[in-house]
Protein backbone atom coordinates (compact mmCIF):
# COMPACT_ATOMS: atom_id res chain seq x y z
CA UNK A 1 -173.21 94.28 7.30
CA UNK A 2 -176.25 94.16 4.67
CA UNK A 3 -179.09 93.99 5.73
CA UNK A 4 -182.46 93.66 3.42
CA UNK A 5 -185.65 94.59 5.70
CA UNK A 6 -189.38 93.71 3.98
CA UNK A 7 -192.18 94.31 5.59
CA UNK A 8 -195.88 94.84 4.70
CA UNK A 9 -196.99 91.61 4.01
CA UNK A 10 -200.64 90.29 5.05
CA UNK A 11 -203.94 88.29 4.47
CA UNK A 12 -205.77 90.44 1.92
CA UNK A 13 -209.14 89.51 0.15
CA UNK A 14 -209.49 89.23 -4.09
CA UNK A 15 -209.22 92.78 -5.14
CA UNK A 16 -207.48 94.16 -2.27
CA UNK A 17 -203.97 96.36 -2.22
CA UNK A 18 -200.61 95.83 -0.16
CA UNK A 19 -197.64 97.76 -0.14
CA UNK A 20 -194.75 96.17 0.72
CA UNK A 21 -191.76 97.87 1.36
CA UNK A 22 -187.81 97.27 1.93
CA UNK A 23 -185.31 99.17 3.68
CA UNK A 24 -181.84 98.75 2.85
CA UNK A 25 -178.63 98.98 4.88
CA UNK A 26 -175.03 98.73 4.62
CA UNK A 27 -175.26 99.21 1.16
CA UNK A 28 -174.60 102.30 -1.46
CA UNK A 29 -178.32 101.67 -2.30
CA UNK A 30 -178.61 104.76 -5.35
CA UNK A 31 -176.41 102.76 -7.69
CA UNK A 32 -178.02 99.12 -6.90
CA UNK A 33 -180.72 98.10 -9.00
CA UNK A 34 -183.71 96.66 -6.79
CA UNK A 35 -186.18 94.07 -7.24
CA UNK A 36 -189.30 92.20 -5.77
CA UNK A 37 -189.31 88.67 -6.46
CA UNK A 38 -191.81 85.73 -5.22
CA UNK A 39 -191.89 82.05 -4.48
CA UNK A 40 -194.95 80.12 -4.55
CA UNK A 41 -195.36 76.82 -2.75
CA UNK A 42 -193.57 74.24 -5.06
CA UNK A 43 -192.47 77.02 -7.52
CA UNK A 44 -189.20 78.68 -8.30
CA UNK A 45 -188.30 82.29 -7.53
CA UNK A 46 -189.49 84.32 -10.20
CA UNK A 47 -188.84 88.41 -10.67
CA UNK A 48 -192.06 90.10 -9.79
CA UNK A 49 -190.67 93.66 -11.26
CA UNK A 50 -187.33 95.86 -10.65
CA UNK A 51 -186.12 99.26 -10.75
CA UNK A 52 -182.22 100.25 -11.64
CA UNK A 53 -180.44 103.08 -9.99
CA UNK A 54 -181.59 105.79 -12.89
CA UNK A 55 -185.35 104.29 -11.88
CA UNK A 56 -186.05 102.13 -15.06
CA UNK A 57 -189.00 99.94 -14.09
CA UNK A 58 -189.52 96.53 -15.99
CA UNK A 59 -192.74 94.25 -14.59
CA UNK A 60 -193.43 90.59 -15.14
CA UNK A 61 -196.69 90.48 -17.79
CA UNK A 62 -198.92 88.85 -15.29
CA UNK A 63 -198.32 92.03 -12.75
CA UNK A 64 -197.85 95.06 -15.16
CA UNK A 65 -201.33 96.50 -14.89
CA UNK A 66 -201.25 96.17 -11.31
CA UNK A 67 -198.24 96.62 -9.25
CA UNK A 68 -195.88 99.60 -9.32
CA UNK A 69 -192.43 99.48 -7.97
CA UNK A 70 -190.99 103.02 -6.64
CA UNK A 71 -187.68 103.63 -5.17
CA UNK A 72 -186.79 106.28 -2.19
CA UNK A 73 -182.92 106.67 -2.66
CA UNK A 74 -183.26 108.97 0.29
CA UNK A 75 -184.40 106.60 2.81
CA UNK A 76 -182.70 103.78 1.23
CA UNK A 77 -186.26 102.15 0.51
CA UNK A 78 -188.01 99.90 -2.23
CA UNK A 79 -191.71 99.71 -2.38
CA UNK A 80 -193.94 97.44 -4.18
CA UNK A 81 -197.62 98.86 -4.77
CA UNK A 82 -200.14 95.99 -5.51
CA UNK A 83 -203.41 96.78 -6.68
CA UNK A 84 -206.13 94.18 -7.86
CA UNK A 85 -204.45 91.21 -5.85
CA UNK A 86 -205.51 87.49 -6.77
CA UNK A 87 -205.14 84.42 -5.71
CA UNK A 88 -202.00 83.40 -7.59
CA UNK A 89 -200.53 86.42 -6.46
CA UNK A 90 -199.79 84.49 -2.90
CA UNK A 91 -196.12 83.97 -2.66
CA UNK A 92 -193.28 84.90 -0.08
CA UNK A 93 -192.09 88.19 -1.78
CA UNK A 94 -188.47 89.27 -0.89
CA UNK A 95 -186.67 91.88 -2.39
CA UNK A 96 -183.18 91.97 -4.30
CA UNK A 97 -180.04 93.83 -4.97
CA UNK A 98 -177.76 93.68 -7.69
CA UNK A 99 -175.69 95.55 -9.63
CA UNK A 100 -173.50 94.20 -12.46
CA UNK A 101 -174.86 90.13 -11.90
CA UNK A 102 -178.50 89.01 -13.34
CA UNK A 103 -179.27 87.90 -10.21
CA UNK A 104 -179.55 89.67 -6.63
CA UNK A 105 -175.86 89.72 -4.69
CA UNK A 106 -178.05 90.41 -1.55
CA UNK A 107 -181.60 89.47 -0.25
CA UNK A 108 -183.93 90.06 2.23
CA UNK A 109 -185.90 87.44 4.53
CA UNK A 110 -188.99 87.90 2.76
CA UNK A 111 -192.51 88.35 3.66
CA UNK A 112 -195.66 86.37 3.26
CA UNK A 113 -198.42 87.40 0.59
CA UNK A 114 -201.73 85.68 1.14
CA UNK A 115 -204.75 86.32 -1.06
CA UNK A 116 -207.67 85.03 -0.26
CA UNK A 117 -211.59 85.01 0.79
């Protein structure tokens, strides 16, 4: 059984940091390639930033100064550092796994982002 575990979401002010994290089961996690996405209220799921099993990072524009995504293949874990949070950074952020397919075969329940004063 897969299983996609986030956690590390919160309330955090303008300018504040999160990590977020996601631990991975049931999986061969080294040769997926992981990603964070987020949904907004009224807004599609977009790709927040992703790392492939050789640990190629690629960031959306609006995060790439900000947020670093980091794989542990040895404790089957994603992380998602995010520095200089705004406001229209609040989302539900769940994480992905895919291999061969654009999108994510597998996903996690997500967890809530909220930044604000």
């Amino acid at each position: 059984q897969v299983q996609l575990v986030e956690s590390g979401g919160g309330l955090v002010q303008p300018g504040g940091s999160l990590r977020l994290s996601c631990a991975a089961s049931g999986i061969s996690f080294n040769i997926y390639t992981m990603g964070w996405y987020r949904q907004a209220p009224g807004k599609q799921r977009e790709l927040v930033a992703q790392i492939t099993s050789g640990g190629s990072t690629d960031y959306q524009d609006s995060v790439k100064t900000r947020f670093t995504i980091s794989r542990d293949n040895a404790k089957n874990t994603v992380y998602l550092q995010m520095n200089s949070l705004k406001p229209e950074d609040t989302a539900v952020y769940y994480c992905g796994a895919r291999r061969l397919r654009p999108t994510p075969t597998y996903w996690g329940q997500g967890t809530q982002v909220t930044v604000s004063s």
